[in-house]
C-alpha atoms as a PDB file:
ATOM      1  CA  UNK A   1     106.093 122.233  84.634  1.00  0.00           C
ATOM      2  CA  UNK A   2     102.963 121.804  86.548  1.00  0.00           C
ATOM      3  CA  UNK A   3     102.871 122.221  90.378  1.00  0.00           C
ATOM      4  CA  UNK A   4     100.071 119.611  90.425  1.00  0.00           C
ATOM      5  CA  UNK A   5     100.746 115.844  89.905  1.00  0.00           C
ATOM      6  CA  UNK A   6      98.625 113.636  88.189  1.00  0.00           C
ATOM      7  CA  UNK A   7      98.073 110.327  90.869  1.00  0.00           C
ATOM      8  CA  UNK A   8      97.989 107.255  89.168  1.00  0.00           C
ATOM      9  CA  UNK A   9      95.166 104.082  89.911  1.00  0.00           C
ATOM     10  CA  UNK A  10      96.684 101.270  91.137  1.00  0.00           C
ATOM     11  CA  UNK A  11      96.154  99.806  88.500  1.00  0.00           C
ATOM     12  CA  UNK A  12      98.692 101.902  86.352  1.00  0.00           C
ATOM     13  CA  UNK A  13     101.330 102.014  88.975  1.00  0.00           C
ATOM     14  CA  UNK A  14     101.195  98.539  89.170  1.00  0.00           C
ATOM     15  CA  UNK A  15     101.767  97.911  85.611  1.00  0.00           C
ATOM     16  CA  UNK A  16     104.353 100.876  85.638  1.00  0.00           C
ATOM     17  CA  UNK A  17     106.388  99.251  88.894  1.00  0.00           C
ATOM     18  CA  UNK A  18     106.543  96.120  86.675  1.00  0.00           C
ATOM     19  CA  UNK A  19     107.485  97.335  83.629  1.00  0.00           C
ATOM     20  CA  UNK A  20     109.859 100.284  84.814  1.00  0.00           C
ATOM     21  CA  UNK A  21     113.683  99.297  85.853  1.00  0.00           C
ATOM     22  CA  UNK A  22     114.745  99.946  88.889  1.00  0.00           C
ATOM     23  CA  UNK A  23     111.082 100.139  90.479  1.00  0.00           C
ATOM     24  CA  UNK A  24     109.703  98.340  93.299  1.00  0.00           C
ATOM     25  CA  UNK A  25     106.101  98.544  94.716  1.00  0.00           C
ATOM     26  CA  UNK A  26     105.560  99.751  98.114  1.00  0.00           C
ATOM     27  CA  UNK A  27     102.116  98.503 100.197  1.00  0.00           C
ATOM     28  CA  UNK A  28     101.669 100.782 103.713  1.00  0.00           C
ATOM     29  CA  UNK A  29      98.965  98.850 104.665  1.00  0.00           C
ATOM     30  CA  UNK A  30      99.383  96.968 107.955  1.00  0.00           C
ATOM     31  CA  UNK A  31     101.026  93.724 107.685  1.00  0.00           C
ATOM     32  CA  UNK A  32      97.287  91.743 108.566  1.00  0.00           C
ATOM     33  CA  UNK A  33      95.661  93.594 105.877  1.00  0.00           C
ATOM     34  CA  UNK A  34      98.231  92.814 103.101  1.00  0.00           C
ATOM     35  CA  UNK A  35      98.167  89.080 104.209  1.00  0.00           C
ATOM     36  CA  UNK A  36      94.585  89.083 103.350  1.00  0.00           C
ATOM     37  CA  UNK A  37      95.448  90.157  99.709  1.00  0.00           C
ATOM     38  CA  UNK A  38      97.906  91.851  97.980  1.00  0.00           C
ATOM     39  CA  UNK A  39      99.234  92.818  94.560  1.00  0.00           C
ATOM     40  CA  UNK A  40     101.665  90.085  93.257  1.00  0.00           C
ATOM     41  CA  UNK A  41     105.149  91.598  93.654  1.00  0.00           C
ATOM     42  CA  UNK A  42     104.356  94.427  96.109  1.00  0.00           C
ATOM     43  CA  UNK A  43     106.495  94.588  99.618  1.00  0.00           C
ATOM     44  CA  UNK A  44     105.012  95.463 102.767  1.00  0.00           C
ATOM     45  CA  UNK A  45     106.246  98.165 104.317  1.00  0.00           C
ATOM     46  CA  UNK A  46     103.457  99.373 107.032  1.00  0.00           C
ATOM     47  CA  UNK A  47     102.984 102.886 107.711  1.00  0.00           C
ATOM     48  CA  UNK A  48     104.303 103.110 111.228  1.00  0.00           C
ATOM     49  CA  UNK A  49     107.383 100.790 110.065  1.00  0.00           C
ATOM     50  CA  UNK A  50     108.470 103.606 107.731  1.00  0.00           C
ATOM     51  CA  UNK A  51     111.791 104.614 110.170  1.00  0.00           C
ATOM     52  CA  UNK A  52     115.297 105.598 108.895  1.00  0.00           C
ATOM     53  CA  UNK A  53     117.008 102.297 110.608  1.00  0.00           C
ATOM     54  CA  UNK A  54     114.667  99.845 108.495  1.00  0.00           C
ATOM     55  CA  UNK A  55     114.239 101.552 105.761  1.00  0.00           C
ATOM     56  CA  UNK A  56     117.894 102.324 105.000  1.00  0.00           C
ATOM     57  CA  UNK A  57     118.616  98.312 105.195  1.00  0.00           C
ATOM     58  CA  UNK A  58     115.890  97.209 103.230  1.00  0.00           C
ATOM     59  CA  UNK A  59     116.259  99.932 100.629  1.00  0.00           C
ATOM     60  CA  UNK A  60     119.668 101.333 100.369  1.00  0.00           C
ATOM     61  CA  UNK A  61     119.781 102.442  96.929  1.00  0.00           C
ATOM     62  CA  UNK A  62     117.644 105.933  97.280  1.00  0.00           C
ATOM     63  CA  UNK A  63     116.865 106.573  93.558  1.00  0.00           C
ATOM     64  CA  UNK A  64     115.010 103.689  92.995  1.00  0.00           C
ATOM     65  CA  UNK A  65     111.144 104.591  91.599  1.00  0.00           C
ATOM     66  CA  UNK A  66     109.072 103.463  94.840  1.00  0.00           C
ATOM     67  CA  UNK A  67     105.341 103.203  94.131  1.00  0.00           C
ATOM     68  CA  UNK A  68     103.539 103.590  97.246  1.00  0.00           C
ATOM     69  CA  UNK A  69     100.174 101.975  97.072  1.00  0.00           C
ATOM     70  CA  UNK A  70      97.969 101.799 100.217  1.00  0.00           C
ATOM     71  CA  UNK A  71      94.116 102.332 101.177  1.00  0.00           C
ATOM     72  CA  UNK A  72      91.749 104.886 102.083  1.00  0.00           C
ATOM     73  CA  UNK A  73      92.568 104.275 106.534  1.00  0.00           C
ATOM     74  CA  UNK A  74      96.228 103.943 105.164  1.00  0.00           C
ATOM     75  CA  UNK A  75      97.015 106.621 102.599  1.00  0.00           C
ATOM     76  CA  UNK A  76      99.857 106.536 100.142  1.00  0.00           C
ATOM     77  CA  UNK A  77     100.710 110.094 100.395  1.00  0.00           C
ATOM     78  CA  UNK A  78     101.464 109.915 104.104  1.00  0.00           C
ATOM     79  CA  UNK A  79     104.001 106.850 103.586  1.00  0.00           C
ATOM     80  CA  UNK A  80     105.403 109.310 100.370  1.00  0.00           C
ATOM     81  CA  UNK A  81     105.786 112.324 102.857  1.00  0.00           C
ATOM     82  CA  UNK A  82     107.756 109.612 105.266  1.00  0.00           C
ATOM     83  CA  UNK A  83     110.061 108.137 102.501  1.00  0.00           C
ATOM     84  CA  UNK A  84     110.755 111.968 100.902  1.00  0.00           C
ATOM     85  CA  UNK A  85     111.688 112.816 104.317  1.00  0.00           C
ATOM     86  CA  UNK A  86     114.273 110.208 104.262  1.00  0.00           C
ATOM     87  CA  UNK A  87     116.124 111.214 100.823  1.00  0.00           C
ATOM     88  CA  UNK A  88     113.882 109.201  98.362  1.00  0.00           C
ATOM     89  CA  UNK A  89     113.422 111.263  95.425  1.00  0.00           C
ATOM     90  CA  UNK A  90     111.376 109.044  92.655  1.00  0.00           C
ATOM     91  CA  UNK A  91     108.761 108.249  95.114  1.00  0.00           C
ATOM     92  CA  UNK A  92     105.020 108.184  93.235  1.00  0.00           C
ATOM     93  CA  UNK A  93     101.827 107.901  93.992  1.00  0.00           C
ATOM     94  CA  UNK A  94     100.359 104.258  93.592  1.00  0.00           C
ATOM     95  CA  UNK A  95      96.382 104.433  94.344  1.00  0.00           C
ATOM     96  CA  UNK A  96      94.061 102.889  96.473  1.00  0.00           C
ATOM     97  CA  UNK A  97      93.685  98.615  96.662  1.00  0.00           C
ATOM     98  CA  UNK A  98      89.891  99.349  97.076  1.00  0.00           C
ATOM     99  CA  UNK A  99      90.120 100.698  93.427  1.00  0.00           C
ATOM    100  CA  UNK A 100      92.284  97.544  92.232  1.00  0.00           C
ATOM    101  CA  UNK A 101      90.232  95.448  89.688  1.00  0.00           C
ATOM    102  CA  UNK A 102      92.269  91.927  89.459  1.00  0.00           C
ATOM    103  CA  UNK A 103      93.785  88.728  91.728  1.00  0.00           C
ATOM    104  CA  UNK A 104      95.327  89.693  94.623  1.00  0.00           C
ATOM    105  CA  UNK A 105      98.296  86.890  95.832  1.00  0.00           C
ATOM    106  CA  UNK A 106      97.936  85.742  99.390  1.00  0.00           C
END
């Protein structure tokens, strides 16, 4: 097993989040940003909002696959390092929206 993960586009993990069970898609941009456009299907779950008491409630079951999606002021992998923290264990890497080629729901 490597030590090194490959990181998905967002384009994959969106098309994995949909087609996996179990699965939801995470966006850590601010809430403003994602109201400008975001992936169809995606929750919004903002960086800073990432605390034990909210995420617990919204997300109780802890092996669900979260795909953690974000952009390049917001990264994914420091939401990941927040929801690891807090006993997720399927937590992936979703890419960048500045990479996303498609329509974005407002």
């Amino acid at each position: 097993m490597s030590i090194f993960m490959k990181k998905l586009t967002v384009n994959q993990a969106i098309n994995e989040a949909h087609t996996t069970d179990n699965a939801m898609l995470i966006d850590c941009r601010p809430k403003d940003e994602f109201n400008h456009g975001h992936v169809t299907g995606a929750i919004n779950i903002p960086l800073d909002k990432i605390t034990e008491d909210r995420i617990s409630r919204r997300l109780p079951d802890k092996t669900t696959r979260l795909y953690i999606i974000g952009n390049y002021g917001y990264k994914p992998n420091d939401a990941m390092r927040k929801f690891k923290k807090l006993g997720y264990k399927n937590v992936v890497f979703g890419g960048f929206m500045e990479e996303h080629h498609g329509l974005l729901a407002r």
